[in-house]
C-alpha atoms as a PDB file:
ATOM      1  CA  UNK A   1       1.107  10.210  33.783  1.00  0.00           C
ATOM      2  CA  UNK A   2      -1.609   9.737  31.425  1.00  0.00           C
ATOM      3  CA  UNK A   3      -0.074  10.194  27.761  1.00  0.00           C
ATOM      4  CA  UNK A   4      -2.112  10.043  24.082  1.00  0.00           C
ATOM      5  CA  UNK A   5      -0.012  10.030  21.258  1.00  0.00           C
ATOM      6  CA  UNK A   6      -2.138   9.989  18.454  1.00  0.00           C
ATOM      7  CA  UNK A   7      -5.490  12.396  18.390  1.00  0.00           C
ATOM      8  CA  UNK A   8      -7.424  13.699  15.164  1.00  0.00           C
ATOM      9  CA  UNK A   9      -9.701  17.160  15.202  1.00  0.00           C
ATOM     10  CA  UNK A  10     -11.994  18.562  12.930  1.00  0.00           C
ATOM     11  CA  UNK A  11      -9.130  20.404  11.100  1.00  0.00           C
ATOM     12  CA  UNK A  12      -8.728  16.729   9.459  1.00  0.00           C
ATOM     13  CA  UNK A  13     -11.504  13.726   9.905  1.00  0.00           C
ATOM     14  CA  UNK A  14     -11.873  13.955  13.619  1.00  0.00           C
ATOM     15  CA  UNK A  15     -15.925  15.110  14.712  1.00  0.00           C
ATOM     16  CA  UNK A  16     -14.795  16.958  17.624  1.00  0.00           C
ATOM     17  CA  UNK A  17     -13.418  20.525  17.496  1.00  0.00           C
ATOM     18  CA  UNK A  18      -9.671  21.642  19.263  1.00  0.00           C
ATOM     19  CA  UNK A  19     -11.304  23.158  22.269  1.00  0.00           C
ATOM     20  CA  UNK A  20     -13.306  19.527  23.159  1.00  0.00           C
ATOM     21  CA  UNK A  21     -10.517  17.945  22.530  1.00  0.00           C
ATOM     22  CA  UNK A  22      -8.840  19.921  25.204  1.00  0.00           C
ATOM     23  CA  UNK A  23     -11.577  19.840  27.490  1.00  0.00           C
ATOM     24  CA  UNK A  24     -11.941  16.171  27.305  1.00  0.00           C
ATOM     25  CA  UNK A  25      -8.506  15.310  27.974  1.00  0.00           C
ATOM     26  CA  UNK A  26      -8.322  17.899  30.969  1.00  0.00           C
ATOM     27  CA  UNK A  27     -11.954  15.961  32.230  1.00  0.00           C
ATOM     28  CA  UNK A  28     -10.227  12.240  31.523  1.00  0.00           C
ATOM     29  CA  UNK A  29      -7.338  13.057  33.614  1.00  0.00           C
ATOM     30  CA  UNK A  30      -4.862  12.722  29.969  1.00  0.00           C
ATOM     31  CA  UNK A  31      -1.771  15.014  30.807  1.00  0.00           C
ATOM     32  CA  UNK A  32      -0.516  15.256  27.574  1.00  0.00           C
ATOM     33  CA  UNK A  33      -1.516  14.761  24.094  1.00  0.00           C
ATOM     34  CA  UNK A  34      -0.364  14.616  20.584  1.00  0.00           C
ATOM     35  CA  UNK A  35      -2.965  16.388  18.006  1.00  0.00           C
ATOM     36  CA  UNK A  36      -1.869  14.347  14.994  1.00  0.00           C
ATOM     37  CA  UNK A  37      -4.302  15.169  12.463  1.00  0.00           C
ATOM     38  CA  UNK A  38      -3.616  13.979   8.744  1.00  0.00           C
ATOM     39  CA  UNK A  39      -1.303  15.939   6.785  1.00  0.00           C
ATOM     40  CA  UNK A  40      -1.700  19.537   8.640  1.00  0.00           C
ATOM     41  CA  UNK A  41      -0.322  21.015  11.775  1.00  0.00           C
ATOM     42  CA  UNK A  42      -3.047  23.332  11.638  1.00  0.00           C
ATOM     43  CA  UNK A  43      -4.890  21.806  14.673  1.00  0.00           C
ATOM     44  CA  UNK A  44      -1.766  20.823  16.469  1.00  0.00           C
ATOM     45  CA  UNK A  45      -0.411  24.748  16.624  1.00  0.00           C
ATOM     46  CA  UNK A  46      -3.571  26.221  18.118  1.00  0.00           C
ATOM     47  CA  UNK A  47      -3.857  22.782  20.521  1.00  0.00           C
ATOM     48  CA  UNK A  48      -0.472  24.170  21.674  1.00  0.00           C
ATOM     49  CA  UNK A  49      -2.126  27.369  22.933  1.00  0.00           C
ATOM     50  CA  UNK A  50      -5.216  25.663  24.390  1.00  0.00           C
ATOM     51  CA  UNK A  51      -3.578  23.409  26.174  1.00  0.00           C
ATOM     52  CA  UNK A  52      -1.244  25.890  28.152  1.00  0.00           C
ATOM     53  CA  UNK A  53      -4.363  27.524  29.366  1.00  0.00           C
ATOM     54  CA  UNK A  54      -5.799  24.863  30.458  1.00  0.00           C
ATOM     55  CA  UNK A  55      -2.681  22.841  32.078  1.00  0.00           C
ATOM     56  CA  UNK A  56      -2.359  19.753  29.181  1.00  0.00           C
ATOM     57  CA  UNK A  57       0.966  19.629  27.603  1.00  0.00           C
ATOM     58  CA  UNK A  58       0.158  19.065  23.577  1.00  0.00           C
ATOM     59  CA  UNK A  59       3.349  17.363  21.542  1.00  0.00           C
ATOM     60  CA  UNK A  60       3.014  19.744  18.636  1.00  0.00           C
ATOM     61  CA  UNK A  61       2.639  17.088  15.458  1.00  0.00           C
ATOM     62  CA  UNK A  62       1.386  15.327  12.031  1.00  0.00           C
ATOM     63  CA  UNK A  63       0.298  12.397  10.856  1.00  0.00           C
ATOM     64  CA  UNK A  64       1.766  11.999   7.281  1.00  0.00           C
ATOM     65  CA  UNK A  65       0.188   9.644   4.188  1.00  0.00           C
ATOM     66  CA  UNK A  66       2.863   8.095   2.498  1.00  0.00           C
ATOM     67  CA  UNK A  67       2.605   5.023  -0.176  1.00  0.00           C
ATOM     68  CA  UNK A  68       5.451   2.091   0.557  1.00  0.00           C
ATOM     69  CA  UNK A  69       6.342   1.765  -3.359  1.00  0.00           C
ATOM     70  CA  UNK A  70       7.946  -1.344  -3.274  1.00  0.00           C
ATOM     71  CA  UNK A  71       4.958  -3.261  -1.860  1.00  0.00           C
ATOM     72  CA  UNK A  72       2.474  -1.463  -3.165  1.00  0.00           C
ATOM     73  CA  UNK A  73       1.001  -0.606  -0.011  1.00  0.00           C
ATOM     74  CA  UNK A  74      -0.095   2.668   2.352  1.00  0.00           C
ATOM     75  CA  UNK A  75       1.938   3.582   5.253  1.00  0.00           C
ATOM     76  CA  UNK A  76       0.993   6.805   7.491  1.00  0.00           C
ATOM     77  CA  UNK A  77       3.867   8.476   9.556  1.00  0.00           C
ATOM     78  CA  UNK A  78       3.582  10.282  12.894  1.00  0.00           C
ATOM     79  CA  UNK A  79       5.942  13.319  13.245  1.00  0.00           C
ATOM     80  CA  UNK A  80       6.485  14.567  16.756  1.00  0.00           C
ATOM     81  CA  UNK A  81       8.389  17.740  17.694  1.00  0.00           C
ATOM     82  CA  UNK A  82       9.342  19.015  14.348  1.00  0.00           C
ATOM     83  CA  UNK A  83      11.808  22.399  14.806  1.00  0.00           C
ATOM     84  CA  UNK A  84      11.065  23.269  11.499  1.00  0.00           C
ATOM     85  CA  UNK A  85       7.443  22.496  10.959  1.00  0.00           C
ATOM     86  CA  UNK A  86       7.913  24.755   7.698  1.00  0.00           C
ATOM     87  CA  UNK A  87       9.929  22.657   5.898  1.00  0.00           C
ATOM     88  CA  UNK A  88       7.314  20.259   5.775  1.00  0.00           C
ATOM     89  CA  UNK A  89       4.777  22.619   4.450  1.00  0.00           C
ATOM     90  CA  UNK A  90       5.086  21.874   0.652  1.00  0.00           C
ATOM     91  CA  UNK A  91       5.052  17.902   1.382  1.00  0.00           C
ATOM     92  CA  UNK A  92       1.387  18.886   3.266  1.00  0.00           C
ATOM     93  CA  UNK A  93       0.255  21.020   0.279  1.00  0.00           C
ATOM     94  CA  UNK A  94       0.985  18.448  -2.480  1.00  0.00           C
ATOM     95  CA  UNK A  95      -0.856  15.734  -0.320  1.00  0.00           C
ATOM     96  CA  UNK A  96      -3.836  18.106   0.194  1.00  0.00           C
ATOM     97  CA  UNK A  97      -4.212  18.876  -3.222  1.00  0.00           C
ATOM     98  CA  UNK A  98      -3.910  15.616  -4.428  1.00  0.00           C
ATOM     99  CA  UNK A  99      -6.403  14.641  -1.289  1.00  0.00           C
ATOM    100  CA  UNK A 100      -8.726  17.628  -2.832  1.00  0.00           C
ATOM    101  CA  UNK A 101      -8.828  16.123  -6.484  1.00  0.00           C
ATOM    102  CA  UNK A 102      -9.633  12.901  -5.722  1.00  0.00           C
ATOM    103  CA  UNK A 103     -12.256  13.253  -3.300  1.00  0.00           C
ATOM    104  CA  UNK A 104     -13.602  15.999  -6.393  1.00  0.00           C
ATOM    105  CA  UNK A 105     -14.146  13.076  -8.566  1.00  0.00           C
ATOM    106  CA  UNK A 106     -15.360  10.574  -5.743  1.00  0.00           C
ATOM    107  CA  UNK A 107     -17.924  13.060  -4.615  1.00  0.00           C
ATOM    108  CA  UNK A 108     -19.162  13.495  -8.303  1.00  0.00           C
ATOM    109  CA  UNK A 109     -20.134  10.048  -7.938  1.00  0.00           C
ATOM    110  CA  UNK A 110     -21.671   9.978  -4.442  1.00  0.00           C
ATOM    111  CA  UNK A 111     -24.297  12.371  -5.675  1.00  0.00           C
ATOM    112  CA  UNK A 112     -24.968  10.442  -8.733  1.00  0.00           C
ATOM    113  CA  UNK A 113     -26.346   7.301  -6.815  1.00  0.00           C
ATOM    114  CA  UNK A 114     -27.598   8.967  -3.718  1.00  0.00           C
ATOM    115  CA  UNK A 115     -29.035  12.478  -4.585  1.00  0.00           C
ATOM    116  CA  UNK A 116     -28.518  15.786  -2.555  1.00  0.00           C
ATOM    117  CA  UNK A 117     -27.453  19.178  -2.468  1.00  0.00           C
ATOM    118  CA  UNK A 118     -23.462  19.625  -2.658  1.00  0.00           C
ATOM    119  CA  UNK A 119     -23.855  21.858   0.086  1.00  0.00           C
ATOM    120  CA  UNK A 120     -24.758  18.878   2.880  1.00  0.00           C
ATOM    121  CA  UNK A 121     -21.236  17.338   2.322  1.00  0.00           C
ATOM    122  CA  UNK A 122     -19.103  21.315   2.385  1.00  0.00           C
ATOM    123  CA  UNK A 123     -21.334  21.989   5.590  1.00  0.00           C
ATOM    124  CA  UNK A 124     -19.613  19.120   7.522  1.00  0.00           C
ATOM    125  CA  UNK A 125     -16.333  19.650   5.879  1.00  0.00           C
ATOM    126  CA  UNK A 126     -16.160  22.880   7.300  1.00  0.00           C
ATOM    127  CA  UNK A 127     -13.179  23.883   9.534  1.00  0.00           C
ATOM    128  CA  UNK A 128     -11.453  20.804   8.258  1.00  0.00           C
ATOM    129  CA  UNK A 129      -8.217  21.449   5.606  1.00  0.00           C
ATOM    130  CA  UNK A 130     -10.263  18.929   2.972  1.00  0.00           C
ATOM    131  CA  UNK A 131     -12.928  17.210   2.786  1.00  0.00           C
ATOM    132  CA  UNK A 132     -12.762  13.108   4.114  1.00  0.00           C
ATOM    133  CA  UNK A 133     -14.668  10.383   3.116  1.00  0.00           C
ATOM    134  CA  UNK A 134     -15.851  10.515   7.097  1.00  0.00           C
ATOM    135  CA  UNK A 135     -17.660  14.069   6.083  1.00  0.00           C
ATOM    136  CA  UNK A 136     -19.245  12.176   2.981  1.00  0.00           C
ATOM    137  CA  UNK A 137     -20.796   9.986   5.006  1.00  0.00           C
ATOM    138  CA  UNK A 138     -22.134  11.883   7.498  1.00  0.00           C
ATOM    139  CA  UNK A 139     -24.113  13.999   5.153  1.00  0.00           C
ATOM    140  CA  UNK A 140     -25.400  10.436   3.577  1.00  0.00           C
ATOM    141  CA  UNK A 141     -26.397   9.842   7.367  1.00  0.00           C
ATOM    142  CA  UNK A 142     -28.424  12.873   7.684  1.00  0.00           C
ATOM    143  CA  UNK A 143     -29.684  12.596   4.096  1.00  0.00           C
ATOM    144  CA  UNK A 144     -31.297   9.455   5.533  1.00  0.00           C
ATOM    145  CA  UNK A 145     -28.978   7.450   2.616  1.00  0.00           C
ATOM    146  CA  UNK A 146     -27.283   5.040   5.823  1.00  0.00           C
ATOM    147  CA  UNK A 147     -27.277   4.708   9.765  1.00  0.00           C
ATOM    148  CA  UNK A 148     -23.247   4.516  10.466  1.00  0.00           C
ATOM    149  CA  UNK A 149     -20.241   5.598   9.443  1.00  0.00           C
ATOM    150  CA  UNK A 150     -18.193   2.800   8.528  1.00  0.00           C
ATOM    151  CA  UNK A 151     -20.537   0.123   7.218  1.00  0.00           C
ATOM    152  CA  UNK A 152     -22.002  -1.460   4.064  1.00  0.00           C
ATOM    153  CA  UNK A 153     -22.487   2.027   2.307  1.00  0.00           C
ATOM    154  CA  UNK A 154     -19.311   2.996   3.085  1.00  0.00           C
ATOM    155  CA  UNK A 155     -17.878  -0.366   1.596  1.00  0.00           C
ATOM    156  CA  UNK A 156     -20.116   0.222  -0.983  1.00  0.00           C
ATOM    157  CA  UNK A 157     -18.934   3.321  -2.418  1.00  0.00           C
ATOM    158  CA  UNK A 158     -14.784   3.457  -0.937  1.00  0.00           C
ATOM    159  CA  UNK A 159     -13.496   0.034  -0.838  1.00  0.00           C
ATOM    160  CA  UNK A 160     -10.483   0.301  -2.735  1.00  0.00           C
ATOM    161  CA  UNK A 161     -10.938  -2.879  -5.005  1.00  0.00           C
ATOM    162  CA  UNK A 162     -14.981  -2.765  -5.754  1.00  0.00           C
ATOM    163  CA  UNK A 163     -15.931   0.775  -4.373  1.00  0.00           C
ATOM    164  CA  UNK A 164     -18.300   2.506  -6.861  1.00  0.00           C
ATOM    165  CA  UNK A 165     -16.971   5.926  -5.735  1.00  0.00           C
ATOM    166  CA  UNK A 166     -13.147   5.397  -4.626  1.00  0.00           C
ATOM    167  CA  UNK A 167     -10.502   7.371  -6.281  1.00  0.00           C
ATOM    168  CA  UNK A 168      -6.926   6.409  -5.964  1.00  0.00           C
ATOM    169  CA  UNK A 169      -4.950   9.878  -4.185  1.00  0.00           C
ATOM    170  CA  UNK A 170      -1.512   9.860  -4.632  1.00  0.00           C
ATOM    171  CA  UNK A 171       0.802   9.861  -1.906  1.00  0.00           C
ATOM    172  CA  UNK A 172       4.242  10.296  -1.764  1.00  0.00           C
ATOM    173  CA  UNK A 173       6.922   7.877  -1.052  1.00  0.00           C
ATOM    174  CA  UNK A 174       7.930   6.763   2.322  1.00  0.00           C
ATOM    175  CA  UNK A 175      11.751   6.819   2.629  1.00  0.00           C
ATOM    176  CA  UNK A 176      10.656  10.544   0.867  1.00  0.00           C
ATOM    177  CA  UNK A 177       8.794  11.408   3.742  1.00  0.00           C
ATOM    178  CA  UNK A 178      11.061  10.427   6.159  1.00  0.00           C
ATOM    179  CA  UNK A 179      13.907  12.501   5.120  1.00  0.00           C
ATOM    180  CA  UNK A 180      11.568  15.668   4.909  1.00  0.00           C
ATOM    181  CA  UNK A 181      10.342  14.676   8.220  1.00  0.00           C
ATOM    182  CA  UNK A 182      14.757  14.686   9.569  1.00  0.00           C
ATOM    183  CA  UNK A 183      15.004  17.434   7.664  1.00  0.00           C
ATOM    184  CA  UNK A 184      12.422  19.742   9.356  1.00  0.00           C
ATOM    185  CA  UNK A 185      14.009  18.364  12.589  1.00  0.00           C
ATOM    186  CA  UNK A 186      11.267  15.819  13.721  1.00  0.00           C
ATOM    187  CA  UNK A 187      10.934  12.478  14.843  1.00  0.00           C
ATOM    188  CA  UNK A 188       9.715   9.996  12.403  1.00  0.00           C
ATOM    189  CA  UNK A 189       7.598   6.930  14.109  1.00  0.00           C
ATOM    190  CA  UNK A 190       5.951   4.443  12.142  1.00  0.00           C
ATOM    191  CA  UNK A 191       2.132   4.499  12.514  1.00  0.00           C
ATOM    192  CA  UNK A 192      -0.381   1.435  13.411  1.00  0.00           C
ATOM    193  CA  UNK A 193       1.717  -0.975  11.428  1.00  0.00           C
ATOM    194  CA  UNK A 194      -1.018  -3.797  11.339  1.00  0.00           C
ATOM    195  CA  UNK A 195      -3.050  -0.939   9.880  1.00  0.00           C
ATOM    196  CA  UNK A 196      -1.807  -1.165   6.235  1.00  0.00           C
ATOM    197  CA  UNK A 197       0.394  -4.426   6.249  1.00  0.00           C
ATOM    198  CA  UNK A 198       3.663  -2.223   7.462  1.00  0.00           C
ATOM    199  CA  UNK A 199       5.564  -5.391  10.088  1.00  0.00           C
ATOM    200  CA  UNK A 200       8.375  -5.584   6.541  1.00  0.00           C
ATOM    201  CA  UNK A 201       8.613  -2.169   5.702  1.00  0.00           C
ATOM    202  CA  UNK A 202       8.756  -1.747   9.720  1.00  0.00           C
ATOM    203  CA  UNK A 203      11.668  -3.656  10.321  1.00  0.00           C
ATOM    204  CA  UNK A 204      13.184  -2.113   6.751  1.00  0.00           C
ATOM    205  CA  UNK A 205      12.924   0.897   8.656  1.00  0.00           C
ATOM    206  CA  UNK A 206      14.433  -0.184  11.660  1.00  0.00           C
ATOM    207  CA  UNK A 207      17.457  -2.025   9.554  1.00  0.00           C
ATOM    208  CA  UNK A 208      18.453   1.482   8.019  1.00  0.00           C
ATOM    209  CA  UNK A 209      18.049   3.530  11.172  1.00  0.00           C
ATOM    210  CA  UNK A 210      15.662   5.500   9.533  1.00  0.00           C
ATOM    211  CA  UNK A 211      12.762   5.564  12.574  1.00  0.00           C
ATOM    212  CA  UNK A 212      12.626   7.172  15.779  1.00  0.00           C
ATOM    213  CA  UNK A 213       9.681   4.638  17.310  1.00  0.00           C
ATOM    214  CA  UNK A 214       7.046   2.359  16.481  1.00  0.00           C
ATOM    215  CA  UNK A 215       2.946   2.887  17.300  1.00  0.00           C
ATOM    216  CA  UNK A 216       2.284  -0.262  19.753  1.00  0.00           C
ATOM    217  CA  UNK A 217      -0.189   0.368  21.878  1.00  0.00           C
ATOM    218  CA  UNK A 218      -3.102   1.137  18.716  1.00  0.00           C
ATOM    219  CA  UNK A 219      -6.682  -0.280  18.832  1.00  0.00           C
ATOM    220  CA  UNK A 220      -5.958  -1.799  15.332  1.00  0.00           C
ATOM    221  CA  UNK A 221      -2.681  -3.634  15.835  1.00  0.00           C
ATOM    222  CA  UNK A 222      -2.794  -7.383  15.659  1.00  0.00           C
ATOM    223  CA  UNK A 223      -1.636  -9.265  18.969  1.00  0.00           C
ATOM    224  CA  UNK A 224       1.135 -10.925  16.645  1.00  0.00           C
ATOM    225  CA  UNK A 225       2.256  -7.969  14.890  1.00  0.00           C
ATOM    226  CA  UNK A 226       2.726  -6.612  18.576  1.00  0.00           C
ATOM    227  CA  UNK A 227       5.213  -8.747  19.561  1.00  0.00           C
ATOM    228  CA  UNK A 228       6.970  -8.076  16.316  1.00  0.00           C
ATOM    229  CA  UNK A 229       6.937  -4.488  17.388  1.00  0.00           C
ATOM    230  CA  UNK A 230       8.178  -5.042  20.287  1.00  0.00           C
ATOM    231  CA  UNK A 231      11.254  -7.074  19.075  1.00  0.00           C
ATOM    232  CA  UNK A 232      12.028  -4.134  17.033  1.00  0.00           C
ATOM    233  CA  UNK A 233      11.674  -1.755  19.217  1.00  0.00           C
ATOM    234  CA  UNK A 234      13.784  -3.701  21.674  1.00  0.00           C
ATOM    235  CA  UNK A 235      16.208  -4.496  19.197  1.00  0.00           C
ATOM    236  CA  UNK A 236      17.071  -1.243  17.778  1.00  0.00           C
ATOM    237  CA  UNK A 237      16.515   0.496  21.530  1.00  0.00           C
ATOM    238  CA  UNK A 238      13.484   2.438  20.062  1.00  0.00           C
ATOM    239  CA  UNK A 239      10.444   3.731  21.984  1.00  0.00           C
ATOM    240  CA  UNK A 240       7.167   1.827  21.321  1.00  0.00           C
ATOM    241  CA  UNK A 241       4.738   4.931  21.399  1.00  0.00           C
ATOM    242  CA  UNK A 242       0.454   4.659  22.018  1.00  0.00           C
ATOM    243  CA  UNK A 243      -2.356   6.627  21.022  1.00  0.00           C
ATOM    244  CA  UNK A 244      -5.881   5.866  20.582  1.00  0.00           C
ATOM    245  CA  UNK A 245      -6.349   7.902  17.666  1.00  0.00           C
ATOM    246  CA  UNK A 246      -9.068   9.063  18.610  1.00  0.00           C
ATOM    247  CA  UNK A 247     -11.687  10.744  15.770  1.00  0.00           C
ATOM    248  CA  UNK A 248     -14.460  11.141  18.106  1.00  0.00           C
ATOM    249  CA  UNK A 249     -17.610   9.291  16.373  1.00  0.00           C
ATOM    250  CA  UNK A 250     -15.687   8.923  12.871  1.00  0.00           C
ATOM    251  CA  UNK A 251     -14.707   5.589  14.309  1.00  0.00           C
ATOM    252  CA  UNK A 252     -15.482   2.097  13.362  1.00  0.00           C
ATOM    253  CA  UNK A 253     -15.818   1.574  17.510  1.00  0.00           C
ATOM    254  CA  UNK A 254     -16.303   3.112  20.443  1.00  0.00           C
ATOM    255  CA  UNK A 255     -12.789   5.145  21.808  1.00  0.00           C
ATOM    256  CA  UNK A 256     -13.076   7.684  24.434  1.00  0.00           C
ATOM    257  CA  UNK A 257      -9.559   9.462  24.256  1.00  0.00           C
ATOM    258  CA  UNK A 258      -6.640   7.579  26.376  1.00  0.00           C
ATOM    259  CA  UNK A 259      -8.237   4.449  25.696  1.00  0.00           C
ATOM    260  CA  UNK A 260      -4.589   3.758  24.437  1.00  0.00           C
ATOM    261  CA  UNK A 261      -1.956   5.325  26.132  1.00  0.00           C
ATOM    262  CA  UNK A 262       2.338   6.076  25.732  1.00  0.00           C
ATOM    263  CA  UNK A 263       3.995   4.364  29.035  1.00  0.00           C
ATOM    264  CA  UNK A 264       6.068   7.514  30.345  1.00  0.00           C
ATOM    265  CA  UNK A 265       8.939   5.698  29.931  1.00  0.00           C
ATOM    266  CA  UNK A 266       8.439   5.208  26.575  1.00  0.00           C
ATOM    267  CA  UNK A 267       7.637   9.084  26.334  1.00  0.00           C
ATOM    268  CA  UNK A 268      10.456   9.906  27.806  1.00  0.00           C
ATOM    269  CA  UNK A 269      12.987   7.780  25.252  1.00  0.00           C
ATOM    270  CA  UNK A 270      10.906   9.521  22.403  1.00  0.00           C
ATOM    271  CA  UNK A 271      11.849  13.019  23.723  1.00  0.00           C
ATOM    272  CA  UNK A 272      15.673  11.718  23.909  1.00  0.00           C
ATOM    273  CA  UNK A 273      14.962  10.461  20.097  1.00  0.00           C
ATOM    274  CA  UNK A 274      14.338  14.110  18.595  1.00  0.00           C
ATOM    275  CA  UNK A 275      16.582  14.878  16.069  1.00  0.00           C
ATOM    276  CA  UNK A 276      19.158  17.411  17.336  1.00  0.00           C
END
């Protein structure tokens, strides 16, 4: 069985709309899915329907921004199979408004060094809960400002120590999240740890039985964070989930969907792993 964790649509920074996403994982032979998209089940509720129809089983879920306070570092949560998906929905509002605001003032900028109508950048936001850096730039694409995505303009205006446009959002606090995430009834796994630094507050986690599963098998985790994953997850009997998160072309590479994939095994401890 063909499993993919971790899948963005346009409802967050993904370029391809719920339908495709369907289509293309009925097409590449993926049985089930996970439509994670940042900080809204939006696209994971209709990908429920969709999938039915078309034979793919979708794990309803979210992919939650959360700031590790004691390091001083981002962290971004998967939660799978929430009962209570309601629960949540204040946590997701307070991260999409703060989301909103910042991108407000980072836009402002955008437009001051390379020049177009606001209406380029809401045009390929639309459908999507907030506008993402990923819908900046393609507007400076077909303003003719760059040729990629994720390159020297986008360095150039969002790196977070020199970027001439990056605005700080504010994200709430882990061990907060994870405890809204129990309390809604889902299972909390820990996201692409090599991602943002995460192999401490990983094994943090693990120490105070706080996760349900680690993200392994990620295009962006480290061979040697890996095998720190794996010790974890075999320590504290925890399934080591994949995904390719796939974003369609708001990638830095090339990642047709199940290019990383959940061993059923694994999928089948993470089911066990729901909160009761």
């Amino acid at each position: 069985m063909n499993i993919d964790l971790h899948c963005h649509t346009k409802m967050s920074d993904g370029s391809t709309g719920i339908g495709e996403l369907i289509d293309l994982a009925k097409l590449r032979q993926i049985e089930t899915l996970a439509v994670t998209d940042h900080d809204t089940f939006a696209g994971s509720v209709r990908a429920v329907v969709l999938g039915k129809r078309a034979g793919v089983t979708v794990v309803p879920g979210v992919e939650i921004s959360t700031l590790d306070h004691s390091r001083g570092k981002r962290a971004h949560l998967l939660c799978y199979y929430p009962k209570n998906a309601g629960r949540l929905e204040g946590l997701l509002r307070k991260i999409t408004e703060n989301r909103r605001a910042a991108m407000s003032i980072s836009i402002q900028k955008v437009l001051h060094i390379y020049p177009m109508p606001m209406t380029m950048i809401l045009t390929r936001a639309h459908g999507s809960t907030n506008i993402f850096k990923q819908h900046v730039m393609q507007a400076l694409m077909d303003a003719g400002y760059t040729d990629e995505i994720f390159g020297n303009t986008f360095k150039k205006l969002f790196h977070p120590k020199y970027g001439l446009a990056y605005t700080r959002i504010e994200y709430p606090d882990v061990f907060d999240v994870i405890e809204e995430i129990h309390s809604a009834g889902g299972a909390a796994v820990l996201a692409h740890p090599s991602e943002y630094e995460s192999i401490d507050l990983m094994q943090e986690l693990c120490e105070k039985g706080l996760l349900e599963g680690i993200e392994g098998f990620h295009p962006r985790n480290s061979d040697e964070d890996l095998q720190a994953i794996l010790n974890c997850c075999q320590k504290y009997q925890l399934p080591m989930t994949g995904g390719t998160d796939f974003h369609g072309c708001y990638t830095t590479a090339c990642l047709p969907l199940g290019s990383y994939l959940t061993p059923e095994n694994q999928f089948e401890l993470l089911k066990k792993k729901k909160i009761s």
